[in-house]
Protein backbone atom coordinates (compact mmCIF):
# COMPACT_ATOMS: atom_id res chain seq x y z
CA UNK A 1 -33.86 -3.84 57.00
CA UNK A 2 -32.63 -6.29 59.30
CA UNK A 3 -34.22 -7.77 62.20
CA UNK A 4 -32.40 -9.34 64.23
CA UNK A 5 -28.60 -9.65 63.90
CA UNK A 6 -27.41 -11.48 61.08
CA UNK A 7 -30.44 -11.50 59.36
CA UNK A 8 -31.73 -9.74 56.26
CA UNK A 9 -35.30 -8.87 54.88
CA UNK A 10 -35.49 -8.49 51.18
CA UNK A 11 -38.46 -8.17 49.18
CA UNK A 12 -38.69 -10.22 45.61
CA UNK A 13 -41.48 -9.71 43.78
CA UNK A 14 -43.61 -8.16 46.17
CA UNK A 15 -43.01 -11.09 48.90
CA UNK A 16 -40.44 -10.94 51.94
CA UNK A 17 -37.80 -13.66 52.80
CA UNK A 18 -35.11 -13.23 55.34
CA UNK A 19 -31.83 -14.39 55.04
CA UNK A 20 -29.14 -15.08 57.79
CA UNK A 21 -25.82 -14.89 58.27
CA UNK A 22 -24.88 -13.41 55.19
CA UNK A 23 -23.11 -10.21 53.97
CA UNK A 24 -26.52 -7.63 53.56
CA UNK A 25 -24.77 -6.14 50.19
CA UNK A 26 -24.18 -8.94 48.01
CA UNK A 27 -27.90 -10.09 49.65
CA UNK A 28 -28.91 -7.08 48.25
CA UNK A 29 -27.61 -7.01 45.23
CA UNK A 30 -28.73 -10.52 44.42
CA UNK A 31 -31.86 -10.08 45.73
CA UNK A 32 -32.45 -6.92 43.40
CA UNK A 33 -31.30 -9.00 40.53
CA UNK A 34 -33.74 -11.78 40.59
CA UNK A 35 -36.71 -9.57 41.39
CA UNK A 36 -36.06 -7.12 38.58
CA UNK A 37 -35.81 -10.38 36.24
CA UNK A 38 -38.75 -11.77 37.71
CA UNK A 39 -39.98 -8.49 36.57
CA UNK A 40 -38.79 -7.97 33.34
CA UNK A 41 -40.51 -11.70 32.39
CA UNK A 42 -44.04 -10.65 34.31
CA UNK A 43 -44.25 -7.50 31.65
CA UNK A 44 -42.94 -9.40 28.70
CA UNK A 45 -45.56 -12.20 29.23
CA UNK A 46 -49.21 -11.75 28.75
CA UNK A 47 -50.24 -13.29 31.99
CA UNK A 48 -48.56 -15.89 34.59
CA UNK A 49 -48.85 -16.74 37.71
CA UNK A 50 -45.84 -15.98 40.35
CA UNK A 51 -44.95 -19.56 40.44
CA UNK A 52 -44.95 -19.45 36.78
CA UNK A 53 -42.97 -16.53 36.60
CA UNK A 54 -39.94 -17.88 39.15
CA UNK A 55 -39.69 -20.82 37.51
CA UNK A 56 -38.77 -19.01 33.98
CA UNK A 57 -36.79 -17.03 35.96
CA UNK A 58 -34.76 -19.37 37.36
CA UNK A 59 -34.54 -21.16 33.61
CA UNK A 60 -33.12 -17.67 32.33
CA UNK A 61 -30.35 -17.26 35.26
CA UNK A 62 -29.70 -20.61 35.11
CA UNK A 63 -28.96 -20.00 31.11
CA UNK A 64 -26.77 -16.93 32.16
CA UNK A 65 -24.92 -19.24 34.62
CA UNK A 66 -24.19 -22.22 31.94
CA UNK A 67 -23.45 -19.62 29.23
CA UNK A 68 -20.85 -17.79 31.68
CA UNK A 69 -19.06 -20.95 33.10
CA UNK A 70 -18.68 -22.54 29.02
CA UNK A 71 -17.20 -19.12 28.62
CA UNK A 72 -15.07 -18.80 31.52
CA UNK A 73 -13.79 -22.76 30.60
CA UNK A 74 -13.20 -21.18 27.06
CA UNK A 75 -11.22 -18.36 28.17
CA UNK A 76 -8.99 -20.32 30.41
CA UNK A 77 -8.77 -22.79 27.85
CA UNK A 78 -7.54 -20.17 25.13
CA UNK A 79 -4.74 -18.82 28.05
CA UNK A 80 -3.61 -21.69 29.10
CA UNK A 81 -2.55 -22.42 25.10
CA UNK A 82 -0.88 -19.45 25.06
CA UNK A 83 1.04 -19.81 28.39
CA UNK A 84 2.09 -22.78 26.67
CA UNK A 85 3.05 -21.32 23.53
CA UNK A 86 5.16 -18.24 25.77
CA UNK A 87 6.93 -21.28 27.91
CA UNK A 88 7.74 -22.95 24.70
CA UNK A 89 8.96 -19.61 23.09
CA UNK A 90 10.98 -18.51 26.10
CA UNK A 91 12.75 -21.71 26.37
CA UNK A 92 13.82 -22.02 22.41
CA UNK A 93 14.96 -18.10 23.04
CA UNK A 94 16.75 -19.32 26.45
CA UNK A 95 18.57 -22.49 24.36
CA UNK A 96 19.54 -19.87 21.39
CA UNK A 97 21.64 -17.81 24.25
């Protein structure tokens, strides 16, 4: 729910922040994210304080981060060799003609 224009009130684990000038569904969506991990790590430990609990939060995103960019620099890494190999195949099959 918004309260003034531009700005957003979400709720993460059971505290409000508002956030302006940005677009309300990814805010959402984000928002909904972290406080169903901070979630998911509050029932999986036996106790922790909410300070506790963000930080391993933000460890375990930041892990999903790292281990999505080294696989995003692998994937572009594995097409750009190909793209290679193609140019180099199209241009033997180009000299053959």
């Amino acid at each position: 729910m918004a309260t003034e224009p531009d700005t957003l009130s979400v709720t993460i684990f059971g505290s409000e922040y508002k956030i302006k000038g940005a677009d309300p569904e990814y805010i959402g969506e984000v928002a909904a994210y972290v406080d169903a991990k901070m979630r998911e790590l509050e029932r999986r430990l036996s106790s922790g304080s909410p300070a506790k609990i963000a930080i391993l939060t933000s460890l375990n995103i930041a892990d999903e981060l790292f281990r999505e960019r080294k696989e995003k620099d692998r994937l572009v890494t594995d097409l750009k060799g190909k793209a290679k190999t193609l140019g180099q195949a199209l241009d033997a099959s180009l000299r053959e003609d």
